[in-house]
N, C-alpha and C. Protein backbone atom coordinates (compact mmCIF):
# COMPACT_ATOMS: atom_id res chain seq x y z
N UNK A 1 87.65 107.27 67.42
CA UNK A 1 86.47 106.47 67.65
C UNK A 1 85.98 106.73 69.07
N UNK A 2 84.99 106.99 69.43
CA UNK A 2 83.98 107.22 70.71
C UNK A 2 82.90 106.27 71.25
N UNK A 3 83.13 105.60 71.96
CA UNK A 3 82.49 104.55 72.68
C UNK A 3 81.35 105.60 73.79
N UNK A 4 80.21 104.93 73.75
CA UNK A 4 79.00 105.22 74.31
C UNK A 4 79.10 104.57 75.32
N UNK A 5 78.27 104.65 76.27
CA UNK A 5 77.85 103.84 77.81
C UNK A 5 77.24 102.70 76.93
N UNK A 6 77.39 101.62 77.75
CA UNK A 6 76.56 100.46 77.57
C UNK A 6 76.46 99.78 76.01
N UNK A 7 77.58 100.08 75.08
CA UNK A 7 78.14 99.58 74.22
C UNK A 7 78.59 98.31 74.68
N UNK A 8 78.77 97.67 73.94
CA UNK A 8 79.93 96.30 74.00
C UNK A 8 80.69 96.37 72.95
N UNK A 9 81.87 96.40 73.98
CA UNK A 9 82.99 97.01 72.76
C UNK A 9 84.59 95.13 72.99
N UNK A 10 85.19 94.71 72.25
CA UNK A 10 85.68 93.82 71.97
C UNK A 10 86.94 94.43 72.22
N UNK A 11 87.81 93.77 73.14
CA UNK A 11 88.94 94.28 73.40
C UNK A 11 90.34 93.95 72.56
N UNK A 12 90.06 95.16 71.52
CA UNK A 12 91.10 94.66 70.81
C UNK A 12 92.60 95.72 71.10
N UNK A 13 92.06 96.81 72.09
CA UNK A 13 93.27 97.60 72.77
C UNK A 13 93.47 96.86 73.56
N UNK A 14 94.94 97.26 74.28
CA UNK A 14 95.62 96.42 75.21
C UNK A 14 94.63 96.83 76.37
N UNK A 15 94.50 95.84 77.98
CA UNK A 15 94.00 95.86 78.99
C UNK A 15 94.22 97.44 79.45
N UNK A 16 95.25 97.85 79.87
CA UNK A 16 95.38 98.92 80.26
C UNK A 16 94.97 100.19 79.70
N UNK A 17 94.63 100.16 78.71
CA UNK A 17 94.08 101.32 77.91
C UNK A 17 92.54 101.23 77.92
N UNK A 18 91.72 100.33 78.09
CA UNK A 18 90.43 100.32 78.22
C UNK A 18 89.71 100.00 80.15
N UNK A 19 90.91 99.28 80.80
CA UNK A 19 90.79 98.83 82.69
C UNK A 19 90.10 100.26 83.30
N UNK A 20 90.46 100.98 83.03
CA UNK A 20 90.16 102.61 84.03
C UNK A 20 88.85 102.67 83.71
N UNK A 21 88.27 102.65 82.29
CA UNK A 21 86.84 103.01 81.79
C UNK A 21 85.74 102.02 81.99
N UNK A 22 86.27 100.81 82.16
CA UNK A 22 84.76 99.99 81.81
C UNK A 22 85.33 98.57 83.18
N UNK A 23 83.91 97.76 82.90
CA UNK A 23 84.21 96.68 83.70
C UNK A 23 84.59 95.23 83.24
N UNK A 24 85.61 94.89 83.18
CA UNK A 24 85.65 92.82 82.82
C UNK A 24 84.70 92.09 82.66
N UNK A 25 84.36 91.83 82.12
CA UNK A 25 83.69 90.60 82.28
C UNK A 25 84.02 89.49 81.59
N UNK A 26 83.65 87.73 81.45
CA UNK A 26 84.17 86.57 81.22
C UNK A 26 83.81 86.89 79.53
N UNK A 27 84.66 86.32 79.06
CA UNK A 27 85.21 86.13 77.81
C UNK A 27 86.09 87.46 77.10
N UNK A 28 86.30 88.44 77.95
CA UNK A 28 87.05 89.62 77.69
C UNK A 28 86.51 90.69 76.93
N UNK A 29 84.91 91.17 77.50
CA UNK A 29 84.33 91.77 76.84
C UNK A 29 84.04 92.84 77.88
N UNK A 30 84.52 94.42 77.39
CA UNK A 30 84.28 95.18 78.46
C UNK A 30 82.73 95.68 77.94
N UNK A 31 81.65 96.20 78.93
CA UNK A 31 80.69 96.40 79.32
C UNK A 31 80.48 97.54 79.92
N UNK A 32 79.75 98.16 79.83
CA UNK A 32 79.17 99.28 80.67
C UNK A 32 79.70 100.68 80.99
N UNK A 33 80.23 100.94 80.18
CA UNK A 33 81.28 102.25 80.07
C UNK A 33 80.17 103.12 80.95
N UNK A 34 81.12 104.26 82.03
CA UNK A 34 79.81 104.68 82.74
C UNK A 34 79.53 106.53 81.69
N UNK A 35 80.58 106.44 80.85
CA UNK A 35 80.18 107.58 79.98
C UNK A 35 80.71 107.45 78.65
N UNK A 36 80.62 108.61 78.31
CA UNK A 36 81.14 108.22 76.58
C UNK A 36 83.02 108.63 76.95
N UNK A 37 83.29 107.81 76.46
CA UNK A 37 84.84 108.00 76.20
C UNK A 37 85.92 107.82 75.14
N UNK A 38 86.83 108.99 75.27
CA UNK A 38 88.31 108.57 74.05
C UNK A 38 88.67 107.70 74.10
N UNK A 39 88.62 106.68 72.83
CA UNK A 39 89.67 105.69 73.26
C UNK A 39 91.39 105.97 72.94
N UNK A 40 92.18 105.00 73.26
CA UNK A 40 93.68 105.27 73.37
C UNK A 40 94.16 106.54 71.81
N UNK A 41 95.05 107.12 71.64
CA UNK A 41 95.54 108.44 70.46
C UNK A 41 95.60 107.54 70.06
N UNK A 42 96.34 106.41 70.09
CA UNK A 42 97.23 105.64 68.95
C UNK A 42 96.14 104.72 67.92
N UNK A 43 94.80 105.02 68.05
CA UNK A 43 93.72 104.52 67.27
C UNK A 43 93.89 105.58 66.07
N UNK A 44 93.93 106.38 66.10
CA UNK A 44 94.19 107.65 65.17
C UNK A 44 95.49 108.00 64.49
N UNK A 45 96.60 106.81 64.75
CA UNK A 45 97.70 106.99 63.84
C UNK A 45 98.28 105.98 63.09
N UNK A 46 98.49 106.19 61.81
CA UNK A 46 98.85 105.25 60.92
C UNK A 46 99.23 104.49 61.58
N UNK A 47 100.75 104.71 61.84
CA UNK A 47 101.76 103.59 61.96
C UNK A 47 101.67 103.65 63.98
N UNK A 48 101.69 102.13 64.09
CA UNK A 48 102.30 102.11 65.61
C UNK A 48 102.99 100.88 66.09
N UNK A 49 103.78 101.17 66.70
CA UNK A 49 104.80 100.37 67.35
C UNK A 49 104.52 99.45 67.87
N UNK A 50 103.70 98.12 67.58
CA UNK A 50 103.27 96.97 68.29
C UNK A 50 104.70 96.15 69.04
N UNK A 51 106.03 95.96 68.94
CA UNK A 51 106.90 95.45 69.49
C UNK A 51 108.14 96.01 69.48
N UNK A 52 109.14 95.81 70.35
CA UNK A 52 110.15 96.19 70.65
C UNK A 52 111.46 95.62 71.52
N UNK A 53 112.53 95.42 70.83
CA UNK A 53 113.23 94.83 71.76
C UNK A 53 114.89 95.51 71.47
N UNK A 54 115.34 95.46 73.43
CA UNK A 54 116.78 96.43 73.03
C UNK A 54 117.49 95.20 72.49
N UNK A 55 118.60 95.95 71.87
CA UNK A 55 119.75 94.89 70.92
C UNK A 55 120.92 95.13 71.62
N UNK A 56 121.50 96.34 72.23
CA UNK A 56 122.43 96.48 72.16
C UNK A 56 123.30 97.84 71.65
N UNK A 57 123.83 98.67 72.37
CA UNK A 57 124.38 100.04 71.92
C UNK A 57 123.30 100.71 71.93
N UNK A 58 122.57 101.30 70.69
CA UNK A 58 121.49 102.04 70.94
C UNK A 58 120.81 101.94 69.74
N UNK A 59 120.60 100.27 69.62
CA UNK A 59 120.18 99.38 68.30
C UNK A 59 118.93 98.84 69.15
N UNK A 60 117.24 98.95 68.20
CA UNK A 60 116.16 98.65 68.68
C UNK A 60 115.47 97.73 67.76
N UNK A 61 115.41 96.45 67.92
CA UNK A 61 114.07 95.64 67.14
C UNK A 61 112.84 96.21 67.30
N UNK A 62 112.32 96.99 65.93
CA UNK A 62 110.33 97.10 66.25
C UNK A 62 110.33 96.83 65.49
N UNK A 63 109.03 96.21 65.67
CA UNK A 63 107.92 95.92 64.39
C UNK A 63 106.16 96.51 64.77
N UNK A 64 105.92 96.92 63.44
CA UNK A 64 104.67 98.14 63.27
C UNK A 64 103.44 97.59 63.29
N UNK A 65 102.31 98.26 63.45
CA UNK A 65 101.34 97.46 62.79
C UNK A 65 101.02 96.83 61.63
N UNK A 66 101.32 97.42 60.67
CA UNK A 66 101.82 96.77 59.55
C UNK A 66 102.53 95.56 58.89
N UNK A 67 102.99 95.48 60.33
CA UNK A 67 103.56 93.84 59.49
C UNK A 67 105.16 94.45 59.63
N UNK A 68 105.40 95.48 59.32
CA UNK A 68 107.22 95.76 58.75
C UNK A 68 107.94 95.54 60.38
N UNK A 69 108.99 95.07 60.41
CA UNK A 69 110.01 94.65 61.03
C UNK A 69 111.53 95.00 60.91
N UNK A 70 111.94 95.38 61.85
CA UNK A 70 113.60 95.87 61.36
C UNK A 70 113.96 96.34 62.58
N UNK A 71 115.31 96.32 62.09
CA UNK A 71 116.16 97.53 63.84
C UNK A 71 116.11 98.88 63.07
N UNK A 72 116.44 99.49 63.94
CA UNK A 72 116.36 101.16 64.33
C UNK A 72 118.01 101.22 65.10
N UNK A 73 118.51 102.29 64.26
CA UNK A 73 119.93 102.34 65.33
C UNK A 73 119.81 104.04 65.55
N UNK A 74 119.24 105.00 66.69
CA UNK A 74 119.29 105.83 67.04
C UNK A 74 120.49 106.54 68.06
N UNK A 75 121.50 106.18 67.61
CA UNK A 75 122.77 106.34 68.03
C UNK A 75 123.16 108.60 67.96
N UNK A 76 122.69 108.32 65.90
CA UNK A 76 123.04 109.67 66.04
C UNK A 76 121.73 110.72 66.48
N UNK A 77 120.56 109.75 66.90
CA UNK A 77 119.60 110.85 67.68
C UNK A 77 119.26 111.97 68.79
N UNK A 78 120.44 111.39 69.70
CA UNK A 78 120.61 111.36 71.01
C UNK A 78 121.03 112.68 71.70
N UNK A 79 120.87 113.45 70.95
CA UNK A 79 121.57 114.99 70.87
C UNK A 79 120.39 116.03 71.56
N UNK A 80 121.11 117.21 72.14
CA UNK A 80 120.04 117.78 72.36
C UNK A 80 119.58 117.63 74.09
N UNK A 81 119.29 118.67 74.65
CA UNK A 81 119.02 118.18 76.26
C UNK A 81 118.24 117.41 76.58
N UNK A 82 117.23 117.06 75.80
CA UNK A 82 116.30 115.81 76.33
C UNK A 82 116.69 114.29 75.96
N UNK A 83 117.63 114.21 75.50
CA UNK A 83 118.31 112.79 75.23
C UNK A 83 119.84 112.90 75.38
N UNK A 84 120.39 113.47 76.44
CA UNK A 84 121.45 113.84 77.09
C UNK A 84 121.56 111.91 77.81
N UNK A 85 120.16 112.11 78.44
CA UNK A 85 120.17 110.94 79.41
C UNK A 85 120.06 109.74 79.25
N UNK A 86 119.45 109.82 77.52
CA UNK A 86 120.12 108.36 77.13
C UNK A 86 121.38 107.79 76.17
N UNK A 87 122.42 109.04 76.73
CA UNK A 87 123.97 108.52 76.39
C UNK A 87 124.11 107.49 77.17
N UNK A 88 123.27 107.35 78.23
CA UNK A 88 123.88 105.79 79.37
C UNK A 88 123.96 104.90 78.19
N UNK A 89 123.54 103.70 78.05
CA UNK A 89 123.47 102.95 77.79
C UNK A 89 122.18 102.12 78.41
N UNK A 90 122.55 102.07 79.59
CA UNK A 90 121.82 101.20 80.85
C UNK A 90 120.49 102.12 80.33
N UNK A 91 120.46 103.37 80.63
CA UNK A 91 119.15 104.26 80.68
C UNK A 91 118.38 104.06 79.24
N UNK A 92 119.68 104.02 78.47
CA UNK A 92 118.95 103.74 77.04
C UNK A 92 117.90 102.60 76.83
N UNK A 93 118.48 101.43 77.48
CA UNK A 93 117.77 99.99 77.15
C UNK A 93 117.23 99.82 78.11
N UNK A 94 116.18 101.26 78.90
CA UNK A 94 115.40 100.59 79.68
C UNK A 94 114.00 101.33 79.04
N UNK A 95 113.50 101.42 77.88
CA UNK A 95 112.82 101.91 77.26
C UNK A 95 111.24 100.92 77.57
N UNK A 96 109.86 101.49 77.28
CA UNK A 96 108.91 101.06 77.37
C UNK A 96 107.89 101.35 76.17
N UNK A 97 107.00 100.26 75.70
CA UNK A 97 106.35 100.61 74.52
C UNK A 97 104.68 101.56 74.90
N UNK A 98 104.61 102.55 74.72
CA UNK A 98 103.89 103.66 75.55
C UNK A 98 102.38 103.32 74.72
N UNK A 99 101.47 102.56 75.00
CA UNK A 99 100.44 102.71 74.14
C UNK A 99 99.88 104.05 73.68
N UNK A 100 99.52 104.94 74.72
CA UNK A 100 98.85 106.27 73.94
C UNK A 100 99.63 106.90 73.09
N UNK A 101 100.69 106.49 73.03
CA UNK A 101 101.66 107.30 72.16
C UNK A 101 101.56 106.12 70.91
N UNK A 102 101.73 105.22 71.02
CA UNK A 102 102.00 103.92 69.68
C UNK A 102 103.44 104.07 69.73
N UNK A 103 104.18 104.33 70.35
CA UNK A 103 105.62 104.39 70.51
C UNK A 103 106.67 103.65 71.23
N UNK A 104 107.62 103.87 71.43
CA UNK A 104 108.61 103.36 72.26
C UNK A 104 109.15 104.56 73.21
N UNK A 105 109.14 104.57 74.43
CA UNK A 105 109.25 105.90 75.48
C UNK A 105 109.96 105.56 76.21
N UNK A 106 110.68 106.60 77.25
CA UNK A 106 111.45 106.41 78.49
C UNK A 106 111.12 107.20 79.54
N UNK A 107 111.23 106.43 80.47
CA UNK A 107 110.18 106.90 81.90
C UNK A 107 110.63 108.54 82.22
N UNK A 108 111.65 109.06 81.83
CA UNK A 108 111.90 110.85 81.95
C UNK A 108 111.51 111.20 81.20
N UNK A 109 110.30 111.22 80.09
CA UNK A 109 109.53 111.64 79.29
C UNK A 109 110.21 111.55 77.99
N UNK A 110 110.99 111.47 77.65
CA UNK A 110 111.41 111.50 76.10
C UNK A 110 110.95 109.89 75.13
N UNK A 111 110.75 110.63 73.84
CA UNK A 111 110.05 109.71 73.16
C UNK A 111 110.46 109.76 71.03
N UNK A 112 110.08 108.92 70.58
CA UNK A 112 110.63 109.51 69.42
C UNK A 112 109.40 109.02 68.26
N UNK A 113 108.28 109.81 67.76
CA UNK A 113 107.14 109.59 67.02
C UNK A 113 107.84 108.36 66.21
N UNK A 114 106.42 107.90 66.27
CA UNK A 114 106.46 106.25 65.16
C UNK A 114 106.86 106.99 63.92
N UNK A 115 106.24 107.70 62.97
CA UNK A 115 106.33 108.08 61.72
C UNK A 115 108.05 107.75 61.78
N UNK A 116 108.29 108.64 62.30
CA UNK A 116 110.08 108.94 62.30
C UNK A 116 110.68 107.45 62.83
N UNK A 117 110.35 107.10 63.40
CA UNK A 117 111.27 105.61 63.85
C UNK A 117 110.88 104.64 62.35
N UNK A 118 109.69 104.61 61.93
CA UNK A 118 108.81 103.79 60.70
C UNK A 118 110.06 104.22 59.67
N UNK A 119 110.28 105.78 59.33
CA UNK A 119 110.73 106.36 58.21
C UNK A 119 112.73 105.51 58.23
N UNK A 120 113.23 105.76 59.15
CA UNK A 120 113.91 105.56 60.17
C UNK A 120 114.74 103.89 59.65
N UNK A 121 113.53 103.11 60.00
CA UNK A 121 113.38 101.86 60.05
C UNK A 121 113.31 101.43 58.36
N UNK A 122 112.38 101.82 57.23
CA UNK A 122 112.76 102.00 55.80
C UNK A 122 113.77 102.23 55.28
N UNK A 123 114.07 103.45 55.68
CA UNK A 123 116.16 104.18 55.50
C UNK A 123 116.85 102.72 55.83
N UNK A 124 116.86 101.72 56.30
CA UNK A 124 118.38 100.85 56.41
C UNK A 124 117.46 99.70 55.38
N UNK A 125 116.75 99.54 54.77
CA UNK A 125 116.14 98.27 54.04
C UNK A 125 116.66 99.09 52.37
């Protein structure tokens, strides 16, 4: 979806994904885009990761846009040099929910697509 200048567009992305492009105004309606702009990827993918919380070991509460809810235990994911670094533990459960991605991420770049956490998250129900 592509937002025009001087649209009024209803903020139904999070603050931070629309703050850089446009201006506030009272009742939470951004205004005045000074060009046409992308809005956030994660408008363009099925499934996305609206919540998240660590559990414990390398056990994750999300729940999707969709409504579905469940843990995720990515224990045997972790393989491989780019998730070397979340054998910590500590490093593991300091994860962040990445809007442009619709995901759950960790600040050294590694990340694991919604589809696959969604698919993931079905497999234990």
């Amino acid at each position: 979806m592509t937002v025009r200048a001087g649209q009024l567009v209803r903020a139904a992305l999070p603050q931070e994904a629309l703050c850089a492009m446009a201006r506030r105004v009272p009742g939470g309606v951004f205004v005045h885009l000074p060009k046409e702009v992308e809005l956030a990827r994660y408008e363009h993918i099925q499934r996305h990761v609206t919540d998240a919380r660590y559990l414990g070991d390398y056990k994750i509460w999300l729940e999707f846009n969709d409504g579905r809810k469940g843990v995720v235990d990515l224990a045997d994911d972790l393989y491989g040099e780019n998730f070397d670094v979340l054998r910590d533990r500590l490093r593991f459960a300091d994860f962040y929910l990445d809007y442009g991605l619709a995901t759950i991420a960790w600040h050294h770049g590694v990340d694991f697509a919604p589809d696959y956490l969604y698919e993931k998250l079905s497999a234990m129900h």
